[in-house]
Each structure stands twice: as structure tokens, then as C-alpha cells.
Protein backbone atom coordinates (compact mmCIF):
# COMPACT_ATOMS: atom_id res chain seq x y z
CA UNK A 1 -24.08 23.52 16.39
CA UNK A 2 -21.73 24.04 13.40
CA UNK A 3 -18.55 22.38 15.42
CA UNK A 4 -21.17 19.39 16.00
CA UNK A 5 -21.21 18.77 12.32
CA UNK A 6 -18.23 19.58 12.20
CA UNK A 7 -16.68 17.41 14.11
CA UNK A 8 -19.16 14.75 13.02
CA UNK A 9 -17.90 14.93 9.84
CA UNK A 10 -14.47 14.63 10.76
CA UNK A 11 -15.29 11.61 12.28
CA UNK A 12 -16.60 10.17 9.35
CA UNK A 13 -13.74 11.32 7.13
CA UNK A 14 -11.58 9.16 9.57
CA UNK A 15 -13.70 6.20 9.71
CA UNK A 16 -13.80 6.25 6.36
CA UNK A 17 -10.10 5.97 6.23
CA UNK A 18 -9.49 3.23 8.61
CA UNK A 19 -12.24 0.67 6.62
CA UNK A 20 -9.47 -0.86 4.86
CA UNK A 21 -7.33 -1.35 7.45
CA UNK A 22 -9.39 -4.56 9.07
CA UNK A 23 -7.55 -7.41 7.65
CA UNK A 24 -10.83 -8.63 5.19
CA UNK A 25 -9.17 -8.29 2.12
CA UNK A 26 -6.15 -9.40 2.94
CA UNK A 27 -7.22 -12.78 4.46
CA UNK A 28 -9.80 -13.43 1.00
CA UNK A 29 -6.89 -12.79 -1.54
CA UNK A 30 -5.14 -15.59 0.53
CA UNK A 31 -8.03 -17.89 0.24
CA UNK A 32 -8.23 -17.24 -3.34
CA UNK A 33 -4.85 -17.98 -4.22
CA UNK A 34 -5.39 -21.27 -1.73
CA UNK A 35 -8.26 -22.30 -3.97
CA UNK A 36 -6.40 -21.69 -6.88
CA UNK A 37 -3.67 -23.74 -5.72
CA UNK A 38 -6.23 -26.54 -4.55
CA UNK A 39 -7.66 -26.92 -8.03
CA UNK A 40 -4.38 -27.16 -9.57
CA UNK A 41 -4.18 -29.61 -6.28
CA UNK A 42 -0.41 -27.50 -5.98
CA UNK A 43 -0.01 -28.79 -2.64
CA UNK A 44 3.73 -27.39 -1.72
CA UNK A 45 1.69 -23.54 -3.08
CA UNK A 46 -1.54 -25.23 -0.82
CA UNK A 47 1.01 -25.74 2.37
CA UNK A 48 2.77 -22.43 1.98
CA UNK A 49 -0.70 -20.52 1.50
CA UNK A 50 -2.15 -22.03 4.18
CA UNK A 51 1.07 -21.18 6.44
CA UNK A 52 0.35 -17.86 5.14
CA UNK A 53 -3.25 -17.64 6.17
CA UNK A 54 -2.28 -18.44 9.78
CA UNK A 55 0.32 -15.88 10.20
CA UNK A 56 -2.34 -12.97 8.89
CA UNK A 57 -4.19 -14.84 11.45
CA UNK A 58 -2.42 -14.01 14.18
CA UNK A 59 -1.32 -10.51 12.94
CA UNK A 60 -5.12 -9.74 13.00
CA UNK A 61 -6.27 -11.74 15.38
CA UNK A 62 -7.03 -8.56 18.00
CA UNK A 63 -8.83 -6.98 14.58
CA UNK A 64 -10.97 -10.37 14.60
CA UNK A 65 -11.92 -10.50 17.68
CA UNK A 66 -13.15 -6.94 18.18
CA UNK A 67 -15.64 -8.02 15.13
CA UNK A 68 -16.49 -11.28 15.91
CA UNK A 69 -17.52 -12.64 18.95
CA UNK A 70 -15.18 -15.65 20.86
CA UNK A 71 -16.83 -18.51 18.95
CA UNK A 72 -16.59 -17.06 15.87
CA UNK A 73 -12.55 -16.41 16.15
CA UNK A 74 -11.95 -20.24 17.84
CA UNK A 75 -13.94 -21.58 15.06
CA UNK A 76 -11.93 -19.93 12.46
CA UNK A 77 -8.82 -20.98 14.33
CA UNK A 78 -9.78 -24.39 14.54
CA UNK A 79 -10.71 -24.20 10.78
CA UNK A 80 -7.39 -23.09 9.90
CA UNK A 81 -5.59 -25.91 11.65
CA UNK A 82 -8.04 -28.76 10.31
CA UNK A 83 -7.65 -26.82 6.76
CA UNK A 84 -3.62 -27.44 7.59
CA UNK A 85 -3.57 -31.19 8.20
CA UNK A 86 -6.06 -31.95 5.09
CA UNK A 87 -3.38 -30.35 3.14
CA UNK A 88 -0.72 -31.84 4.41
CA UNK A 89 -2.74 -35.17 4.07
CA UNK A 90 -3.53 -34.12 0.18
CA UNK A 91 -7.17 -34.56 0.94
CA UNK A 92 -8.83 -32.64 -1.75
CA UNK A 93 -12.06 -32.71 -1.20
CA UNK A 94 -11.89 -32.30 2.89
CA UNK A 95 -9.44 -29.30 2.17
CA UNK A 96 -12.17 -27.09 -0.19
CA UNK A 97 -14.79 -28.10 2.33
CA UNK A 98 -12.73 -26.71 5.31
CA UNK A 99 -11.37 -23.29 2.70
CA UNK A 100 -15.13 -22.77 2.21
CA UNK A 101 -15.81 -22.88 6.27
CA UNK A 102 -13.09 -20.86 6.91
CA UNK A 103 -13.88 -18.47 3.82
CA UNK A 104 -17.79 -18.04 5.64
CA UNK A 105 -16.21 -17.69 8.85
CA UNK A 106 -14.37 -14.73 7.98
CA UNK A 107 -16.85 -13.14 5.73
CA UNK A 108 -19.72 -13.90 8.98
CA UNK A 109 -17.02 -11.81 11.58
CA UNK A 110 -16.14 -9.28 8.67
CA UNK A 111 -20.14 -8.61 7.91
CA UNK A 112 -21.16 -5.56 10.13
């Protein structure tokens, strides 16, 4: 009985550990700075921040898609490439509409 707890709680000591290694908080401090740089309408910082957001993407794309299930991950694929040509198009209103989609898209896969 006492190994059962304690290997319970060793198991909890090292899920505790690995809760910051999903890729969240690392994909919203790129869409803040992308908003940031959208209301300043910055859109060389708006480019290169979106560039950005698709290469942590596709670092964490096996993360994502152990979280979310396969139309959550193509929609927030699909959300990153729209979100890349209304940048490159300078379309400021299209571009925080598609940031906010693809902001809720990763905090619906993130939310367990």
C-alpha cells in the first residue's frame, strides 16, 4: 500500500513538471506580440510574427494533436495560413478577426 502512494505521488510530482512543457504559453505570447503589432498595424513585425507562429506550429504540432482532436489542429492550421495572407494583404480588420480564431482555437485544444 505505501509504494502505491508512493509511486502515485511520484507520478504527480512528474506530471506536475511536464505542464509547462505543452507549447500553450509559448504560442499566446506570440499572439500577443501579433496583436500588438496589428494595432500599431506594424505589418513587416505582423509578417515576421506570424512566420513565427507557424514555425511553433509545426514544432508542436505532435503536442497539438495529442490535445486536440484532427479538426481542431486543421482548423488552426488553416487559421494560420488565412491569418498569413490578410497580413500580407494589410487587411486589418480580417487579420484581428482571424488572430482571435486562431487565439480560441488554441486556448479550445489547450483547455483540458
Amino acid at each position: 500500500m505505501v509504494k502505491r502512494i508512493y509511486l502515485a505521488f511520484l507520478i504527480l510530482i512528474i506530471l506536475s513538471g511536464c505542464s509547462q512543457i505543452t507549447g500553450k504559453e509559448v504560442l499566446l505570447n506570440n499572439i500577443k506580440t501579433l496583436e500588438v503589432a496589428l494595432d500599431q498595424k506594424d505589418w513587416e513585425s505582423a509578417e515576421e510574427h506570424t512566420d513565427e507562429l507557424q514555425r511553433l506550429y509545426k514544432g508542436n504540432r505532435w503536442k497539438i494533436q495529442l490535445l486536440g482532436d484532427e479538426g481542431e489542429y486543421e482548423k488552426l492550421y488553416e487559421g494560420i495560413q488565412r491569418l498569413k495572407v490578410t497580413i500580407r494583404e494589410e487587411a486589418n480588420p480580417e487579420s484581428k478577426i482571424e488572430l482571435a480564431t486562431v487565439k480560441s482555437l488554441i486556448k479550445d485544444i489547450y483547455s483540458l
